[in-house]
C-alpha atoms as a PDB file:
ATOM      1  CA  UNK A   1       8.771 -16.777   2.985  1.00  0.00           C
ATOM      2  CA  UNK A   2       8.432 -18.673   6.591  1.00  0.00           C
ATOM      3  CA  UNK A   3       5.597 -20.964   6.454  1.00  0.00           C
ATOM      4  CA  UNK A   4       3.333 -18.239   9.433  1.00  0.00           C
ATOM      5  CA  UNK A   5       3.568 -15.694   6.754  1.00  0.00           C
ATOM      6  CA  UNK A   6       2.836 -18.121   4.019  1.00  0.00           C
ATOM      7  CA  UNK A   7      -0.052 -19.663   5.747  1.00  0.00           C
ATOM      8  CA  UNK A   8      -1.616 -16.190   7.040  1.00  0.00           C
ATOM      9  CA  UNK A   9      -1.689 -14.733   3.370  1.00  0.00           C
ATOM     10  CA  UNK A  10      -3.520 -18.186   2.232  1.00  0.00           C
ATOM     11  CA  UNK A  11      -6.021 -17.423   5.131  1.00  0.00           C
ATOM     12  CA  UNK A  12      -6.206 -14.343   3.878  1.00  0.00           C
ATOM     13  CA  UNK A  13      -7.138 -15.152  -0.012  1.00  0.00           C
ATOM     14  CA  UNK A  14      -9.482 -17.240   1.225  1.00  0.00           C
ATOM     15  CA  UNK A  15     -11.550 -15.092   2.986  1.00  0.00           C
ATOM     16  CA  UNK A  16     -11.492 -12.601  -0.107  1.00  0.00           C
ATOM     17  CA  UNK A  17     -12.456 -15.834  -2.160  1.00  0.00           C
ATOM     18  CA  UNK A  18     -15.974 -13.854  -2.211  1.00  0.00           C
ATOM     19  CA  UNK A  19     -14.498 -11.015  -3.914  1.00  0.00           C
ATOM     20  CA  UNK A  20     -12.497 -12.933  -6.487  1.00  0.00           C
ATOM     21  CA  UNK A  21     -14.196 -11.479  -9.541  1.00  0.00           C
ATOM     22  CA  UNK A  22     -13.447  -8.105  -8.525  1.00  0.00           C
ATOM     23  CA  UNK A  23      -9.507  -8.924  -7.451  1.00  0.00           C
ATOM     24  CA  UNK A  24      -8.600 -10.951 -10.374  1.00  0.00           C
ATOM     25  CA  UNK A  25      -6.464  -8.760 -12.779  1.00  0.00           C
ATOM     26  CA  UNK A  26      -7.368  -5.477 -12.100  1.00  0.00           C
ATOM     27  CA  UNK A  27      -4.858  -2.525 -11.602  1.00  0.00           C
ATOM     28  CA  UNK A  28      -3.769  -1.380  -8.418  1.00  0.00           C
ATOM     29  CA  UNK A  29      -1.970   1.649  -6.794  1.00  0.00           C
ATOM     30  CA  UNK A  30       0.076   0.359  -3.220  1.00  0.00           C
ATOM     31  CA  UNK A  31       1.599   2.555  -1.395  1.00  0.00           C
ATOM     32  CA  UNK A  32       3.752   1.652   1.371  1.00  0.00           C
ATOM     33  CA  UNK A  33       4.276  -1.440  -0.233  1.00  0.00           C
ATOM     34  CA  UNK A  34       7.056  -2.585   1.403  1.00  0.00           C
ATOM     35  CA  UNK A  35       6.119  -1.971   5.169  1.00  0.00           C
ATOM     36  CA  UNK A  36       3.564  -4.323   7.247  1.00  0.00           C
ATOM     37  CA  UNK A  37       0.497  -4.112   6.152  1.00  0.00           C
ATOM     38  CA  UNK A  38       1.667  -3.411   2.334  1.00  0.00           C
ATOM     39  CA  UNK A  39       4.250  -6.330   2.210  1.00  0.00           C
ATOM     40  CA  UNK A  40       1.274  -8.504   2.955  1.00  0.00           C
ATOM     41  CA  UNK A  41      -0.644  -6.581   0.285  1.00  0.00           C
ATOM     42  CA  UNK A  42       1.402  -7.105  -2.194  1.00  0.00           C
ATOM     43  CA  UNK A  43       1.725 -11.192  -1.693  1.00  0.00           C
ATOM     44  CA  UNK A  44      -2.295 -11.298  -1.473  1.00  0.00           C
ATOM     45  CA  UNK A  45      -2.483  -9.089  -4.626  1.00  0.00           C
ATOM     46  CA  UNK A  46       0.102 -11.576  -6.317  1.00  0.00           C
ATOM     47  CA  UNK A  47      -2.399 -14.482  -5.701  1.00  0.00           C
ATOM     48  CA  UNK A  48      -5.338 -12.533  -7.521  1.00  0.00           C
ATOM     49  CA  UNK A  49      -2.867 -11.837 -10.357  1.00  0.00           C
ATOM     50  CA  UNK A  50      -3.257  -8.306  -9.782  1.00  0.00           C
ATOM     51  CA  UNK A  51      -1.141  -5.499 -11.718  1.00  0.00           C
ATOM     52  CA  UNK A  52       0.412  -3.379  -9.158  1.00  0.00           C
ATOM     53  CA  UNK A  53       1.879  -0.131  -8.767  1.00  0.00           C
ATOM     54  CA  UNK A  54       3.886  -0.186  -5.523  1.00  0.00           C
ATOM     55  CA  UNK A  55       5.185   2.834  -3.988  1.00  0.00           C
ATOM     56  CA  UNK A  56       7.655   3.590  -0.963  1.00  0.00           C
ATOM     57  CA  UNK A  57      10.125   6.321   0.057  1.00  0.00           C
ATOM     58  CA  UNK A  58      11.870   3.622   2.496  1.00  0.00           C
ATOM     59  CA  UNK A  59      11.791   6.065   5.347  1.00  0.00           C
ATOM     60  CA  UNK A  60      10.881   3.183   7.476  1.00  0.00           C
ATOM     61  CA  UNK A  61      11.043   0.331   5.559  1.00  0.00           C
ATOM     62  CA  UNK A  62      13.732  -1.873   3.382  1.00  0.00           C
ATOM     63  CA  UNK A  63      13.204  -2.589  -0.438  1.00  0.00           C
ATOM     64  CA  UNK A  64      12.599  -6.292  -0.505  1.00  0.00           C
ATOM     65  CA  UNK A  65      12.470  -8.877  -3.288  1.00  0.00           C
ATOM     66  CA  UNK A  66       9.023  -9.616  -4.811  1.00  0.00           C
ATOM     67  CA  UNK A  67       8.437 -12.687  -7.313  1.00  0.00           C
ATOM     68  CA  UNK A  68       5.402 -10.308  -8.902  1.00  0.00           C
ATOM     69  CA  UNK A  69       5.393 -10.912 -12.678  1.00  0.00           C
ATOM     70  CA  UNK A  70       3.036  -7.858 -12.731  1.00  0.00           C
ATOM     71  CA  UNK A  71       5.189  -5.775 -10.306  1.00  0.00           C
ATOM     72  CA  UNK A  72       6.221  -2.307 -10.769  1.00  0.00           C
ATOM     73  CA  UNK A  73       7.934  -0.012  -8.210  1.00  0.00           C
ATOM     74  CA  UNK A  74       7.723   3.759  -7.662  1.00  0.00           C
ATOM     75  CA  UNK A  75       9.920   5.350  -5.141  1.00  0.00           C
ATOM     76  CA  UNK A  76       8.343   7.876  -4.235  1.00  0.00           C
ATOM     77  CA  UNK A  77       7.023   9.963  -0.907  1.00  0.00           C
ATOM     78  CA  UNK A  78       2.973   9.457  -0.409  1.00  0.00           C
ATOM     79  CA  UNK A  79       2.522  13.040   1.371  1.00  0.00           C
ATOM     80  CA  UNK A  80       4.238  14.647  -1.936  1.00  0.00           C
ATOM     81  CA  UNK A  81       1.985  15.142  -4.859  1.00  0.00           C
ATOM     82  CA  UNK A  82       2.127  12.232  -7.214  1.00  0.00           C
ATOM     83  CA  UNK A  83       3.624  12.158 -10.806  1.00  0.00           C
ATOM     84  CA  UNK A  84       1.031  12.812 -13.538  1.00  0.00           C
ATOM     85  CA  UNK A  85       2.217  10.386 -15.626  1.00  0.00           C
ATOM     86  CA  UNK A  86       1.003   7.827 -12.562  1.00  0.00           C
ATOM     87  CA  UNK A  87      -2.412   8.477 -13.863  1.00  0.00           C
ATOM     88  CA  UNK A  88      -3.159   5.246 -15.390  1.00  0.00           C
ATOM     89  CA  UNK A  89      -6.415   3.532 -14.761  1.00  0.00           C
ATOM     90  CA  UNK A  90      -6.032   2.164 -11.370  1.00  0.00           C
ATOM     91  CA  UNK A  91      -9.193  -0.235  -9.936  1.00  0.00           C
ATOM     92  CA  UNK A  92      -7.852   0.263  -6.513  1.00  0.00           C
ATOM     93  CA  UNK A  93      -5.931   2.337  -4.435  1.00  0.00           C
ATOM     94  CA  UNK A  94      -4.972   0.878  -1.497  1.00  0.00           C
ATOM     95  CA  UNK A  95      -3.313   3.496   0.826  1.00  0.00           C
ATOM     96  CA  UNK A  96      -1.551   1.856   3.519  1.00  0.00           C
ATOM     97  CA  UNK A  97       1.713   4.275   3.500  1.00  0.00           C
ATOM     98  CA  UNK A  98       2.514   5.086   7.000  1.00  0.00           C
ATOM     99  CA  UNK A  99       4.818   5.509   9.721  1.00  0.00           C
ATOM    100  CA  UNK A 100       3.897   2.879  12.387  1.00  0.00           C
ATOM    101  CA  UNK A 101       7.105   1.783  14.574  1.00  0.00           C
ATOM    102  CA  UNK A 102       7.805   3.945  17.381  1.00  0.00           C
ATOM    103  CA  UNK A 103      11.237   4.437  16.303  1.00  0.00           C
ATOM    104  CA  UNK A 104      10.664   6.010  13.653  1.00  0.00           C
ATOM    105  CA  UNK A 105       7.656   8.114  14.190  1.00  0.00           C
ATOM    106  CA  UNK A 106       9.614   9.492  17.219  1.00  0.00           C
ATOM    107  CA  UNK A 107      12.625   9.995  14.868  1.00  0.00           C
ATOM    108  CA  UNK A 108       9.875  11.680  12.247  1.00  0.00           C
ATOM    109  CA  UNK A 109       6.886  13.120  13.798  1.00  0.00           C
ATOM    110  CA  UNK A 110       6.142  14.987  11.144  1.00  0.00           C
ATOM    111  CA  UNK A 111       6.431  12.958   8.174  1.00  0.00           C
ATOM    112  CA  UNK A 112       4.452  10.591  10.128  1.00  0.00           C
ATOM    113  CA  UNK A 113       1.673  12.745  10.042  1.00  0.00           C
ATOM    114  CA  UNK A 114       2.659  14.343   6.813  1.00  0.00           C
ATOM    115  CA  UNK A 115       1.971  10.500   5.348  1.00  0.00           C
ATOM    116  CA  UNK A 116      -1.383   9.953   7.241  1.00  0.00           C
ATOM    117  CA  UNK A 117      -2.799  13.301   6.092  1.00  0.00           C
ATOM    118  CA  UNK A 118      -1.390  14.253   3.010  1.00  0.00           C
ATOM    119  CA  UNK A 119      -0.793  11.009   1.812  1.00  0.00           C
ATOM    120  CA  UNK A 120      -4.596   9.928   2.581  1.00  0.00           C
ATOM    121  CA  UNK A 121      -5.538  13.321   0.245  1.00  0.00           C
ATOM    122  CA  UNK A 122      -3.639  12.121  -2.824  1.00  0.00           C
ATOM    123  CA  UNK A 123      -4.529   8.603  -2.500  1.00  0.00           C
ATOM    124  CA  UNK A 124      -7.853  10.070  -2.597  1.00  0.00           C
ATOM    125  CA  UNK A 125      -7.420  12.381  -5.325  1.00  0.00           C
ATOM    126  CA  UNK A 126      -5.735   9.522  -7.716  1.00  0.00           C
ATOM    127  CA  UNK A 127      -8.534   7.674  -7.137  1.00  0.00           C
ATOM    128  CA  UNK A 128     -11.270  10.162  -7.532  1.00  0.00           C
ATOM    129  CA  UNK A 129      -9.266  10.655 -11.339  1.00  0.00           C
ATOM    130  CA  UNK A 130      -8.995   6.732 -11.985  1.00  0.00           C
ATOM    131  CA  UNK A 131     -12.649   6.331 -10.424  1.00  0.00           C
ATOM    132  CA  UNK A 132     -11.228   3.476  -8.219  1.00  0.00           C
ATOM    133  CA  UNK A 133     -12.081   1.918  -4.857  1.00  0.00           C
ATOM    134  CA  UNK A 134      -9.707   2.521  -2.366  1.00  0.00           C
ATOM    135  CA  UNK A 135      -8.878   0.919   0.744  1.00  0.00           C
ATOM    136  CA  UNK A 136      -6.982   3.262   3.352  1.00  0.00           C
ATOM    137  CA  UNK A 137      -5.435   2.253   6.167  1.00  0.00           C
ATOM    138  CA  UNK A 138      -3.771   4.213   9.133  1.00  0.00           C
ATOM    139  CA  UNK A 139      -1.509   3.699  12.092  1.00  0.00           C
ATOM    140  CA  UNK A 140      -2.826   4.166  15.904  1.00  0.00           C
ATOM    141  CA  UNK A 141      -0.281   6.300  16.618  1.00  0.00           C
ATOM    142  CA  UNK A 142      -1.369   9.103  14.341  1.00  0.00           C
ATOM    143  CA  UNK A 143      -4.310   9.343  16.802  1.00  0.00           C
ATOM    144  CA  UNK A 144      -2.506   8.568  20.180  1.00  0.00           C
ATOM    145  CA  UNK A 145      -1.142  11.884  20.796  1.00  0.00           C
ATOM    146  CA  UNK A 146       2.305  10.391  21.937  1.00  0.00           C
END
């Protein structure tokens, strides 16, 4: 990990210090886990000794190695219905699937919107069945008409 990233997720975990007691340990759905915003996610998460459910389809993203003891991985599409055996009792959802790089949104306009849409909707659903937070999280470009 170069020492920018390393430093910005220690920023980061310190301002959520405040919110400690309702990070530490609890379950949490990721999707888009190995893009941007999740990546960074999942590090932060790791520090809180969170148990995470990651998800990606890699459309625009590469699997990556984590060092999460309480890591497990889903491959799976966001804007598809989920599996019903996902059901388990999430605390969070944090939805921050997307399609954000203009190479690939131009290469998949409609999965990109497919993800924002669809994949906000079962984020929403999963977490309306857990009774979780969730956090959601969408790209500019969804909006930007280009």
């Amino acid at each position: 990990m170069t020492k920018i990233l390393e430093s910005d997720i220690q920023e980061i975990c310190g301002r959520l210090a405040l919110y400690e007691s309702e990070l530490r340990g609890k379950k949490v759905l990721l999707t888009g886990c190995y893009g941007f915003l999740g990546s960074y996610f999942l590090r932060v998460l790791e520090k809180f000794d969170c148990v995470v459910v990651g998800m990606d389809n890699f459309i625009a993203t590469q699997r990556t190695g984590t060092q999460h003891k309480n890591f497990a991985f889903l491959q799976h599409d966001v804007s598809k219905p989920f599996p019903p055996d996902l059901a388990m009792d999430f605390d969070l959802v944090i939805a921050s699937a997307g399609i954000a790089s203009p190479k690939y949104y131009s290469q998949f306009p409609l999965e990109t919107i497919e993800s924002a849409i669809a994949g906000a909707k079962n984020c929403l659903e999963i977490a309306k069945t857990c009774q979780a937070k969730i956090l959601c999280f969408s790209s500019s470009e969804v909006y930007s008409g280009s």
